[in-house]
N, C-alpha and C. Protein backbone atom coordinates (compact mmCIF):
# COMPACT_ATOMS: atom_id res chain seq x y z
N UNK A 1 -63.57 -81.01 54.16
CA UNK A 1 -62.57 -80.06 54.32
C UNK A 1 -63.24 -78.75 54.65
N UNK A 2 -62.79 -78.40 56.10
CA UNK A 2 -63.70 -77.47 56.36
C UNK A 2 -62.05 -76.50 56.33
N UNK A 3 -62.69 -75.45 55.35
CA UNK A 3 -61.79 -74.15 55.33
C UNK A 3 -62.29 -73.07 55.97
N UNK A 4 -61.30 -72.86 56.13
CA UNK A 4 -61.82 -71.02 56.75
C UNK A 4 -62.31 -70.37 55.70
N UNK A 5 -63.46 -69.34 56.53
CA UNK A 5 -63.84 -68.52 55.18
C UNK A 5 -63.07 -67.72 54.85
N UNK A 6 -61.68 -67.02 55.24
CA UNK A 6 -60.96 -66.15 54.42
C UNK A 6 -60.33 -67.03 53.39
N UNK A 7 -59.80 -67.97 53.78
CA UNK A 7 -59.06 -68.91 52.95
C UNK A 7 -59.63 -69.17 51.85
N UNK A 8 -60.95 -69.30 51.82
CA UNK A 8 -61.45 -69.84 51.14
C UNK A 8 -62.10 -68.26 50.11
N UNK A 9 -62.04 -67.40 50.23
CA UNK A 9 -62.49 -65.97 49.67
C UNK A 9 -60.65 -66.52 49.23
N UNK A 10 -59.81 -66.25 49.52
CA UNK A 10 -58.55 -65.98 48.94
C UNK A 10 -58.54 -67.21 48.15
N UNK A 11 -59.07 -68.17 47.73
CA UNK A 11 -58.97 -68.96 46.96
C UNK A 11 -59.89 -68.68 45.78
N UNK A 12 -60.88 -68.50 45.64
CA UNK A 12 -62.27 -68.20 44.88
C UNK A 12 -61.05 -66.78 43.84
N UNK A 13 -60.13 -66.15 44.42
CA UNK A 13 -59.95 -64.41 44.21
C UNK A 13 -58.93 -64.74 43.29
N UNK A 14 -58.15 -66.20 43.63
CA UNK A 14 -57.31 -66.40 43.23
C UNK A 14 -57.33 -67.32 41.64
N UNK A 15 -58.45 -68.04 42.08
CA UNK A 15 -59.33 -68.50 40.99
C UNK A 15 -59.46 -67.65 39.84
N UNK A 16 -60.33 -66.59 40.24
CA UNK A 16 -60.89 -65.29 39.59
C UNK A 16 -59.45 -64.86 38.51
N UNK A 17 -58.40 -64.19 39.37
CA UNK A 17 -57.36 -64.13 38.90
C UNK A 17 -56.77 -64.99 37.80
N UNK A 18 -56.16 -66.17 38.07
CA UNK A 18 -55.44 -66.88 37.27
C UNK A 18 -56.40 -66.76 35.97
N UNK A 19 -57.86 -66.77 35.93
CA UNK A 19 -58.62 -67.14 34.48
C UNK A 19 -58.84 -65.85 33.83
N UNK A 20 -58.53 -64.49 34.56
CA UNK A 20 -58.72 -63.72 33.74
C UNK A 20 -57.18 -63.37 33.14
N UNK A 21 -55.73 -63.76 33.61
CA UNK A 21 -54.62 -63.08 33.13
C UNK A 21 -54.36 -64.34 32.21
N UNK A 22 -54.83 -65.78 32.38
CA UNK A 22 -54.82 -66.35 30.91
C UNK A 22 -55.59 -65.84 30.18
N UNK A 23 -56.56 -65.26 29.96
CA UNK A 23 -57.49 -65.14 29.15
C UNK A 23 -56.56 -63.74 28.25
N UNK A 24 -56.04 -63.15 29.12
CA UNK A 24 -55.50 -61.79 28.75
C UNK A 24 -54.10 -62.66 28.23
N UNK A 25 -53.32 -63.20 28.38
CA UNK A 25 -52.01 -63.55 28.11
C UNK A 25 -52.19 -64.63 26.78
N UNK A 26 -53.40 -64.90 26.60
CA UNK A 26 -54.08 -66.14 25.57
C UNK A 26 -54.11 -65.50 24.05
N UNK A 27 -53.24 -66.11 23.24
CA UNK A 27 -53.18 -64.98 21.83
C UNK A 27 -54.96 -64.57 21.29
N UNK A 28 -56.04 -66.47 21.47
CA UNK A 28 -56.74 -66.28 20.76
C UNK A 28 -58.04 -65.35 21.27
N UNK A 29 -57.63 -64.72 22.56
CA UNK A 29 -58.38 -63.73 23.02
C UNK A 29 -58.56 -62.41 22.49
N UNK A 30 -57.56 -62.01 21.55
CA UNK A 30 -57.15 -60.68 20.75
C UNK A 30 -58.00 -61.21 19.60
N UNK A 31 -58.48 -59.74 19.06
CA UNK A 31 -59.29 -60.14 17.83
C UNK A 31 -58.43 -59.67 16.85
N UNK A 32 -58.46 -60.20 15.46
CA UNK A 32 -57.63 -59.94 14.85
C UNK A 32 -57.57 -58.43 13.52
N UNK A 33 -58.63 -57.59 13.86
CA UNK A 33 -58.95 -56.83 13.66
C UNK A 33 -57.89 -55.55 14.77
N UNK A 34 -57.91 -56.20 15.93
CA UNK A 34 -56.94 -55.46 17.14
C UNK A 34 -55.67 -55.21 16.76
N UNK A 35 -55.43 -56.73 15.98
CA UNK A 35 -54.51 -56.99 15.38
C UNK A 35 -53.71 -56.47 14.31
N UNK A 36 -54.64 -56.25 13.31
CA UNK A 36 -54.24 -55.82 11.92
C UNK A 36 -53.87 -54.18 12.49
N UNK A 37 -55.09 -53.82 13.38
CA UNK A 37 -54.87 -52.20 13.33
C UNK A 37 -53.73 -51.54 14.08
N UNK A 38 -53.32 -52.74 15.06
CA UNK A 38 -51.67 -52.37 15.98
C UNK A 38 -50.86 -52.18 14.96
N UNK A 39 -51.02 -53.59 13.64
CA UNK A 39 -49.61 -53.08 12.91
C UNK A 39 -49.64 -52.89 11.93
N UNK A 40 -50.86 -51.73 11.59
CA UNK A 40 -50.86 -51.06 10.76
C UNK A 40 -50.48 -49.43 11.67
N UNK A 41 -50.81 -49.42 12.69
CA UNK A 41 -50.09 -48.73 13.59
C UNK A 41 -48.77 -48.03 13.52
N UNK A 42 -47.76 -49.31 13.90
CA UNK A 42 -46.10 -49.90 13.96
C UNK A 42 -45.99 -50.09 12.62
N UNK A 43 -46.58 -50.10 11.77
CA UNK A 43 -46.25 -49.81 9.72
C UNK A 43 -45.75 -48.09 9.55
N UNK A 44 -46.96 -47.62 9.92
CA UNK A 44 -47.06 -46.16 9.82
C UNK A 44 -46.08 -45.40 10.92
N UNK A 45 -46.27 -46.03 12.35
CA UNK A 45 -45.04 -44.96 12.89
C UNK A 45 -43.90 -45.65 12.40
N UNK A 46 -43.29 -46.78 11.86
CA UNK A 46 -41.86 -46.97 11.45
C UNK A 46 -41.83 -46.28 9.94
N UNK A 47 -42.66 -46.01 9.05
CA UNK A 47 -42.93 -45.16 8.21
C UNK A 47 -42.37 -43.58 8.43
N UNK A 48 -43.21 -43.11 9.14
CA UNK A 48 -43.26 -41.66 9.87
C UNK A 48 -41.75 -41.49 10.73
N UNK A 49 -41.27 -42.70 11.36
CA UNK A 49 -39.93 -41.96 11.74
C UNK A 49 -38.78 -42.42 10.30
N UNK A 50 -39.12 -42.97 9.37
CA UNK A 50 -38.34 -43.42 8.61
C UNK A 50 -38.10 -41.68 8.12
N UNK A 51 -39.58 -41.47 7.53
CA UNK A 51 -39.78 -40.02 6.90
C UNK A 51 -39.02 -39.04 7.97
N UNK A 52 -39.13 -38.83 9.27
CA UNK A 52 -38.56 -37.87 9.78
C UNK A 52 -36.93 -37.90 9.98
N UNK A 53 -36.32 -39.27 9.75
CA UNK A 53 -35.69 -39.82 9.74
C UNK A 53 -34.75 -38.64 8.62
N UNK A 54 -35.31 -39.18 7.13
CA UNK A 54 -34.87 -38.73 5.87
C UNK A 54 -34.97 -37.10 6.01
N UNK A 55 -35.56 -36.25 6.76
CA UNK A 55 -36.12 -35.04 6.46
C UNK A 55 -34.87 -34.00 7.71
N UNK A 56 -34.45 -35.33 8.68
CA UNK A 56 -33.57 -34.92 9.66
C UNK A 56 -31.87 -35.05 8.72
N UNK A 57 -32.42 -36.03 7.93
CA UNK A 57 -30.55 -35.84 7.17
C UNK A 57 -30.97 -34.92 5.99
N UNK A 58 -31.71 -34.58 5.76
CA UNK A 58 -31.84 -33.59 4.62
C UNK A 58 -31.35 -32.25 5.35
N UNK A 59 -31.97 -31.88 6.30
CA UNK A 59 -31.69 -30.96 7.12
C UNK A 59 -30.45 -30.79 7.19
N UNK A 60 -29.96 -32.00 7.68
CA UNK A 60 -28.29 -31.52 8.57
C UNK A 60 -27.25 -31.71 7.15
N UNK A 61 -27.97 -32.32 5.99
CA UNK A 61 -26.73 -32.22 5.20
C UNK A 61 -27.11 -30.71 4.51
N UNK A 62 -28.12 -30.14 4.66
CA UNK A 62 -28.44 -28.70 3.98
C UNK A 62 -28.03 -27.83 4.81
N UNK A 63 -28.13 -28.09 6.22
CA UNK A 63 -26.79 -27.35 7.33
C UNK A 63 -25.69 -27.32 6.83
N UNK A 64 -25.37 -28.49 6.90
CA UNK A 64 -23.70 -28.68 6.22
C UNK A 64 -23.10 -27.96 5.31
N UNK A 65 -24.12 -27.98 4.02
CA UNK A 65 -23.79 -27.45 2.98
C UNK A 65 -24.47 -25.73 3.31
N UNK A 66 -24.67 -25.28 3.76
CA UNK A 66 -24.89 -24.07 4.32
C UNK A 66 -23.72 -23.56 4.64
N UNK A 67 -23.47 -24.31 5.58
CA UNK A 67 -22.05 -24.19 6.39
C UNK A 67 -20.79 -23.85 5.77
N UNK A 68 -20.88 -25.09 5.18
CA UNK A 68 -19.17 -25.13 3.82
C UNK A 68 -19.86 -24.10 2.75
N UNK A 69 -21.15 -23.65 2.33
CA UNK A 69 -21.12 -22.55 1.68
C UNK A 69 -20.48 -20.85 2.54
N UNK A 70 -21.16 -20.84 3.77
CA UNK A 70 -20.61 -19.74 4.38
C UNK A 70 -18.98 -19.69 4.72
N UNK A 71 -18.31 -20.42 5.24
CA UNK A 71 -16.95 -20.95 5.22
C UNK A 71 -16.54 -20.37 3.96
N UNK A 72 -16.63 -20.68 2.39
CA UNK A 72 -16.36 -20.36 1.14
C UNK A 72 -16.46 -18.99 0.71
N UNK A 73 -17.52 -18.41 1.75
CA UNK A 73 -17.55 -17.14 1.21
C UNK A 73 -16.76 -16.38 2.21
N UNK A 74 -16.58 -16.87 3.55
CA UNK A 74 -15.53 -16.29 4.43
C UNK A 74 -14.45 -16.54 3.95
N UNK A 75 -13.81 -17.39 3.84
CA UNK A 75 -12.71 -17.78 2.97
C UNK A 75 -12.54 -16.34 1.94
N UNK A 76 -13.38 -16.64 0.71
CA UNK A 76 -13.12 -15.58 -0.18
C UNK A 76 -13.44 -14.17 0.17
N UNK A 77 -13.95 -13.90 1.31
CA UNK A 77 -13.88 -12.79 1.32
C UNK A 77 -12.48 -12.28 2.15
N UNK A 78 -11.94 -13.05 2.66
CA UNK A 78 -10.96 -12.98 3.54
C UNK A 78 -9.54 -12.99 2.62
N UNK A 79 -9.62 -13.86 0.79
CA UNK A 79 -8.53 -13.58 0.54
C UNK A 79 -8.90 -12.18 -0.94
N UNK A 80 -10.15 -12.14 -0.57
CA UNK A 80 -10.58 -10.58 -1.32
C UNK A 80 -9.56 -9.57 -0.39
N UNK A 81 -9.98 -9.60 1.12
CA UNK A 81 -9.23 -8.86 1.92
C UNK A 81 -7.82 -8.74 1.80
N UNK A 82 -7.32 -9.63 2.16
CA UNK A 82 -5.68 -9.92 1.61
C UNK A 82 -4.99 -9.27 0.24
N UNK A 83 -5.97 -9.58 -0.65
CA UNK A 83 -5.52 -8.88 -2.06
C UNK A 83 -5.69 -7.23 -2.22
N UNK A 84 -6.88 -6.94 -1.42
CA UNK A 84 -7.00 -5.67 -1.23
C UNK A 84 -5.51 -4.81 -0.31
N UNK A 85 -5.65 -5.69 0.58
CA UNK A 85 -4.41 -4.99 1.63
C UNK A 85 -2.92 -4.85 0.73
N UNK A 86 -2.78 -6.42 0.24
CA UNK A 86 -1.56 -5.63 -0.42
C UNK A 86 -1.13 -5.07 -1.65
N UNK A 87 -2.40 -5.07 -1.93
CA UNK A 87 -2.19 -3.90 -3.16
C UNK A 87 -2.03 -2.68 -2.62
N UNK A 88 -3.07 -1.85 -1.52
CA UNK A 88 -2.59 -0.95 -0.85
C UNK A 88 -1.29 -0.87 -0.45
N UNK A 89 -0.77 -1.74 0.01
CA UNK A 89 0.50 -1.86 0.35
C UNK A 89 1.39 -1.90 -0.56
N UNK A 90 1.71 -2.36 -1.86
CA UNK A 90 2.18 -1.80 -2.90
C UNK A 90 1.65 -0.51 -3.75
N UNK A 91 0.71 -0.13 -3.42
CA UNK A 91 0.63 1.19 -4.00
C UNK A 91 1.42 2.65 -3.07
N UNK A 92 1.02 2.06 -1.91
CA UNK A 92 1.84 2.89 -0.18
C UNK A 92 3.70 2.66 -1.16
N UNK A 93 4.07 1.35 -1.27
CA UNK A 93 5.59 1.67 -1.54
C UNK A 93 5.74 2.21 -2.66
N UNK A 94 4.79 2.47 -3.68
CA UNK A 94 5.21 2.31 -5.20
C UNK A 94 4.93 4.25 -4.87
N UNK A 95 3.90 4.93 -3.86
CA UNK A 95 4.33 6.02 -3.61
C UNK A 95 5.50 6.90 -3.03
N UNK A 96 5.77 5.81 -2.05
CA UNK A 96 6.95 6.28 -1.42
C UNK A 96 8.08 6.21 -2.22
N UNK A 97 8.33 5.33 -3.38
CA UNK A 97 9.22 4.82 -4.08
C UNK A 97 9.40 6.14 -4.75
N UNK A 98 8.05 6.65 -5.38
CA UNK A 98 8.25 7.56 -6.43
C UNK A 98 8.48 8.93 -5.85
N UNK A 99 7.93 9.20 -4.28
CA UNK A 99 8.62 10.41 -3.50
C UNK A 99 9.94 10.11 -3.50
N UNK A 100 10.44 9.43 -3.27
CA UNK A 100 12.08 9.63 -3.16
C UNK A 100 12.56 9.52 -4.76
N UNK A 101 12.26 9.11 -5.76
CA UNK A 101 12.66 9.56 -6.69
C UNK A 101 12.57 11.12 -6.99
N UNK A 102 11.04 11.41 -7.03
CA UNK A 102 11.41 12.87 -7.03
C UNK A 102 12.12 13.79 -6.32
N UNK A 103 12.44 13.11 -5.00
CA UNK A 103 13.37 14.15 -3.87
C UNK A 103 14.47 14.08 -4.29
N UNK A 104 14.66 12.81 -4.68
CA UNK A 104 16.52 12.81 -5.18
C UNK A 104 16.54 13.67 -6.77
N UNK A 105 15.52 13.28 -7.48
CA UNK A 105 15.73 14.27 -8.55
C UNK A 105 15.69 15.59 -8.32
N UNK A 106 15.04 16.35 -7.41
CA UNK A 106 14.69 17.77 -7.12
C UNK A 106 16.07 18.23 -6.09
N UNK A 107 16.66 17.33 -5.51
CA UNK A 107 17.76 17.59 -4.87
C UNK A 107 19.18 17.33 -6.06
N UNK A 108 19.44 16.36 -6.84
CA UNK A 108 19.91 17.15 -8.28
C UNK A 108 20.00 17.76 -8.64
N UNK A 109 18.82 17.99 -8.85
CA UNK A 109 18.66 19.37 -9.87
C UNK A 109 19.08 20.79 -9.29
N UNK A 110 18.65 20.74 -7.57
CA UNK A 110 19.19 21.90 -6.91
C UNK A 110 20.91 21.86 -6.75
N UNK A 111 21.49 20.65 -6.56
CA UNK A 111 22.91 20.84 -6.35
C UNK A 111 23.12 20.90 -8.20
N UNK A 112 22.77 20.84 -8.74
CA UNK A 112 23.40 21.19 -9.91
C UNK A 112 23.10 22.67 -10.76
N UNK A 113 22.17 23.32 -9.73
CA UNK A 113 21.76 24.49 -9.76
C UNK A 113 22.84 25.65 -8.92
N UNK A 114 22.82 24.78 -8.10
CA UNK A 114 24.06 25.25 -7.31
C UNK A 114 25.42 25.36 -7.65
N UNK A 115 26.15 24.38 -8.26
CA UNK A 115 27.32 24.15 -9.15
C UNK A 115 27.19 25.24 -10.02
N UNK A 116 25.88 24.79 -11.11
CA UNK A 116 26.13 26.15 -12.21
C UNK A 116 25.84 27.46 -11.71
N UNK A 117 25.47 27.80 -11.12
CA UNK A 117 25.55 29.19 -9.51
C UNK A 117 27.26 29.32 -9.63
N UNK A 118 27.73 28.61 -8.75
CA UNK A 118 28.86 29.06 -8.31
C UNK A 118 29.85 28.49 -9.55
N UNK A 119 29.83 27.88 -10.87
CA UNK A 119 30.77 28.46 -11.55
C UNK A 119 30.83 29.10 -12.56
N UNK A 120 29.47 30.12 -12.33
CA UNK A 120 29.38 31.35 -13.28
C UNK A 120 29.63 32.15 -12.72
N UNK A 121 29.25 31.83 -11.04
CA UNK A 121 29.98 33.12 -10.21
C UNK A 121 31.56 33.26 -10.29
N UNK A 122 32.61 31.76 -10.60
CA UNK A 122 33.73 31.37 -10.57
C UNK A 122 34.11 32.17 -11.77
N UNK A 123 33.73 32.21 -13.07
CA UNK A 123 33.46 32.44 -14.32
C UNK A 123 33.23 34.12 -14.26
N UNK A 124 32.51 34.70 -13.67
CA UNK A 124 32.69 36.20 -14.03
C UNK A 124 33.30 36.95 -13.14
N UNK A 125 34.05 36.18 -11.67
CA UNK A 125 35.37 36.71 -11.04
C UNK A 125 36.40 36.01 -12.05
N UNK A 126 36.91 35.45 -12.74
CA UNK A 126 37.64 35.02 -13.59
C UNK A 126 38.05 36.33 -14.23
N UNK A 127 36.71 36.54 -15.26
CA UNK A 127 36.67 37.48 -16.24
C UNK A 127 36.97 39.00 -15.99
N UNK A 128 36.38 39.25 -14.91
CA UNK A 128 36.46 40.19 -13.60
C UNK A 128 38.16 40.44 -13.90
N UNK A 129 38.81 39.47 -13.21
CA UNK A 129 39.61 39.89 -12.33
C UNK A 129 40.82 39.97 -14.10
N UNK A 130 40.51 39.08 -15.41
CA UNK A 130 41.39 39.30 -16.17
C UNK A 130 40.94 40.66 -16.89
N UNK A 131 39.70 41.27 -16.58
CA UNK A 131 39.49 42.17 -16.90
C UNK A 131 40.24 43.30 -16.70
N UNK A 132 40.08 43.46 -14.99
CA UNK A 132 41.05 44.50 -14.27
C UNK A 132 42.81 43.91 -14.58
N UNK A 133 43.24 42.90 -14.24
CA UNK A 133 44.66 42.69 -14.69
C UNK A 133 45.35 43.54 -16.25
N UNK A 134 44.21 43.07 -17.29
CA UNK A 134 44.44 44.01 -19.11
C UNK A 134 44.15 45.30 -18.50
N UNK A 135 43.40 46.00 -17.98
CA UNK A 135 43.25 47.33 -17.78
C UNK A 135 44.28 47.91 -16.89
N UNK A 136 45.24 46.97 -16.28
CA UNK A 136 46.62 47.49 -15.24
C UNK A 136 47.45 47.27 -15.96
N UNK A 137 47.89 46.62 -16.87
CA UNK A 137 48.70 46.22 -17.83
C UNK A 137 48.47 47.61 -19.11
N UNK A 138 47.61 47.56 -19.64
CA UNK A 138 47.27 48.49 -20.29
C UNK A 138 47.42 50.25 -20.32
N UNK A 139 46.88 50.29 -18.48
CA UNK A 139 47.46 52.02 -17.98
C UNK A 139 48.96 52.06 -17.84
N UNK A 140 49.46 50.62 -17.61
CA UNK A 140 51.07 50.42 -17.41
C UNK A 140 52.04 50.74 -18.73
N UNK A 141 51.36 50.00 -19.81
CA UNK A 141 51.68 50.39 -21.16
C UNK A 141 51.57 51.73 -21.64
N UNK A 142 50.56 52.48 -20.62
CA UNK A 142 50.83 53.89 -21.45
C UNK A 142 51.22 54.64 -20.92
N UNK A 143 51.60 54.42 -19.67
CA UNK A 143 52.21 55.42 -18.88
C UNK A 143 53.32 55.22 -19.41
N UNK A 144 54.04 53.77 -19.63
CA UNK A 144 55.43 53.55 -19.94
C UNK A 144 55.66 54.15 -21.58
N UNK A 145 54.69 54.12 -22.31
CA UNK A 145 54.68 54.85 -23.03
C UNK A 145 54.59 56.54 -23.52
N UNK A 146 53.66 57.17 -22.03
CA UNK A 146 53.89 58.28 -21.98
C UNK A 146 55.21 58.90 -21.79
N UNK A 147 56.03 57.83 -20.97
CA UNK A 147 56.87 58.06 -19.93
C UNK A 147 58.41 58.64 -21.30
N UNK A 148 57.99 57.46 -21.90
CA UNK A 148 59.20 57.43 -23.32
C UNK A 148 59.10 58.71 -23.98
N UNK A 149 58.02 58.73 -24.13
CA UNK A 149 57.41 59.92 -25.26
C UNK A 149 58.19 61.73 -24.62
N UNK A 150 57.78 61.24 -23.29
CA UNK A 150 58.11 62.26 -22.39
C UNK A 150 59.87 62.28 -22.77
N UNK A 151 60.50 61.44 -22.29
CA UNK A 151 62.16 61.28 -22.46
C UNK A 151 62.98 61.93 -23.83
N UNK A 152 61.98 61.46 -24.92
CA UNK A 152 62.46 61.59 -26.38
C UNK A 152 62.06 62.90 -26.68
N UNK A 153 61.19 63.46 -25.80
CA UNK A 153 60.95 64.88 -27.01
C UNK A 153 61.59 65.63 -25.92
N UNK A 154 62.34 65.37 -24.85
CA UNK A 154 62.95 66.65 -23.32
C UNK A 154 61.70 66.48 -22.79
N UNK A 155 62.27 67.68 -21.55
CA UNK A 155 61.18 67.82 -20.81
C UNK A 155 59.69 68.42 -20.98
N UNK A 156 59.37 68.77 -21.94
CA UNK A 156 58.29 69.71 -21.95
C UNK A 156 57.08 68.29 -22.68
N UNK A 157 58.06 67.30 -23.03
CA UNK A 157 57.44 66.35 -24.04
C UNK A 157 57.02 66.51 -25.08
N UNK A 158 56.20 66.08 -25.81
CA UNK A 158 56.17 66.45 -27.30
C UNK A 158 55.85 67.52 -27.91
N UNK A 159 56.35 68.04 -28.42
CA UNK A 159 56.32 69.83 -28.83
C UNK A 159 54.91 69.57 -29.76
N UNK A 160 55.15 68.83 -30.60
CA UNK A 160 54.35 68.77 -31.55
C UNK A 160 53.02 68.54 -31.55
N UNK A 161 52.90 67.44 -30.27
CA UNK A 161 51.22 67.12 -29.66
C UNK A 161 50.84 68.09 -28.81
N UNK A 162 49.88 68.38 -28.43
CA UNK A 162 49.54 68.82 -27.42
C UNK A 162 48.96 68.12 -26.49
N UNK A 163 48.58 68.30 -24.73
CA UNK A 163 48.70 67.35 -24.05
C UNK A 163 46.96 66.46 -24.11
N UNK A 164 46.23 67.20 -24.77
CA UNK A 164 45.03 66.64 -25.36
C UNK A 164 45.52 65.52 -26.28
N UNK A 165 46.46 65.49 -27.40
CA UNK A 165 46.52 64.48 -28.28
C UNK A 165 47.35 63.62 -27.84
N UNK A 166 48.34 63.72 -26.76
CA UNK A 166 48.70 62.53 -26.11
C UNK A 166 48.09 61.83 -25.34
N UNK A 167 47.39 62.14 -24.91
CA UNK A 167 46.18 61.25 -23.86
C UNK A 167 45.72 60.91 -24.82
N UNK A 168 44.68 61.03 -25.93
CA UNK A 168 43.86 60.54 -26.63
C UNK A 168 45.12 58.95 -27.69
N UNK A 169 45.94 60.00 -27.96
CA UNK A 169 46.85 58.77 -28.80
C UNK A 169 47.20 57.74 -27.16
N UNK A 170 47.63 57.54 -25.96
CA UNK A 170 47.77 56.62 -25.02
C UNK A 170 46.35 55.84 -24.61
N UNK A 171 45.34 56.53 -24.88
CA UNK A 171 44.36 55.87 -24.70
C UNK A 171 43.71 54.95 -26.32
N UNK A 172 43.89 55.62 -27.46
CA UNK A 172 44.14 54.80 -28.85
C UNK A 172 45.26 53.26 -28.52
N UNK A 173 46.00 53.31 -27.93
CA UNK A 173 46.98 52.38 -27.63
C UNK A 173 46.91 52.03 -27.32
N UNK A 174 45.97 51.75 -25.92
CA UNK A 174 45.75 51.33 -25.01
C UNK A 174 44.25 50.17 -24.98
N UNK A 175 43.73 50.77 -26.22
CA UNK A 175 42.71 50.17 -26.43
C UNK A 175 43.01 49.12 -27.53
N UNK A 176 44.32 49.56 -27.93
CA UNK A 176 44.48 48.63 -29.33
C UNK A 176 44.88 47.76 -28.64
N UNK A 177 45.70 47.30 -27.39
CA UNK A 177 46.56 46.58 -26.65
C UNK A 177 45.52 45.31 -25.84
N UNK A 178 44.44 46.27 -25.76
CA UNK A 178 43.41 45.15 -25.16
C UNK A 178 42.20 45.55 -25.45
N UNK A 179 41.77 45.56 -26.29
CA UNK A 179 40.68 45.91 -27.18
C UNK A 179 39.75 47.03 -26.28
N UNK A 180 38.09 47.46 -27.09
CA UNK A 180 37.62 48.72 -26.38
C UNK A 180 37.17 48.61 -24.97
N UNK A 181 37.33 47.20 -24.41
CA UNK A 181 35.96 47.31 -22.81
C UNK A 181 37.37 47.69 -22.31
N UNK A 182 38.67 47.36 -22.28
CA UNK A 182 39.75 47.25 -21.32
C UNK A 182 39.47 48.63 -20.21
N UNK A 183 39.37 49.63 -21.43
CA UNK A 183 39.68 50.77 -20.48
C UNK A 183 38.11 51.37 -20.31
N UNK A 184 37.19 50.61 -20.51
CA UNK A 184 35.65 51.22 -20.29
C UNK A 184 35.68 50.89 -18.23
């Protein structure tokens, strides 16, 4: 069998080939030292991601709880806020409440300042005016009394008084009739 020499190089190559990828694909070609140290290898990195593993949920549940801690304090500070506002807000009405109490009391007190104003003013035109009425009544009484006095004694009137003691006796009379302010 006469081959060509390429053929025959591609056979020899091919040779070459097949005995070295059994040799490589052949378990008992690995030493077992290769062996132990691959999976002690694949021990340690399934180890190492186990650990990063545990250190990644430690993390995210210490996020978490970070989280729902900040949330808690937003929360409470938010119904700190709330309690703050409406207390302001009841202190705002509980002022306004108590301004209009005092306005309505201070406006009371002025219309009732006012009332007793005008019925003391009512009260001493009253007095006023029964004042002057006894003091017209009174000059009326003595004139009508002069007037008599005059009739009974003639014309010259009373001989006996003189016109000093008739004035003084009409004005005595006059005061008895409505006591001393009448004719002041």
């Amino acid at each position: 069998m006469n081959l060509h020499p390429a053929a025959r190089f591609a056979a020899v190559a091919l040779i070459g080939l097949l005995s070295t990828g059994a040799s490589a694909a052949d378990p008992s070609a690995v030493s077992e030292d290769d062996l132990a140290a691959a999976g002690e290898r694949i021990r340690q990195t399934g180890a190492q991601i186990r650990e990063d593993l545990k250190e990644a949920r430690a993390r995210l549940e210490a996020q978490k709880a970070q989280q729902e801690a900040e949330r808690k304090r937003e929360a409470e500070r938010a119904r700190q806020q709330a309690l703050k506002e409406a207390a302001e807000q009841a202190a705002i009405r509980e002022a306004k409440r108590q301004q209009a109490l005092e306005a309505a009391q201070a406006q009371a007190r002025k219309e009732a300042a006012l009332k007793a104003e005008k019925a003391e003013r009512e009260r001493q035109a009253a007095l006023a005016a029964k004042q002057a009425k006894e003091e017209k009544e009174a000059r009326a009484r003595a004139a009508l009394a002069l007037q008599q006095a005059r009739q009974s004694a003639g014309p010259k009137g009373l001989p006996e008084e003189s016109a000093r003691e008739r004035a003084a006796r009409a004005l005595r009379e006059a005061r008895q009739s409505t006591g001393p302010r009448a004719m002041e």
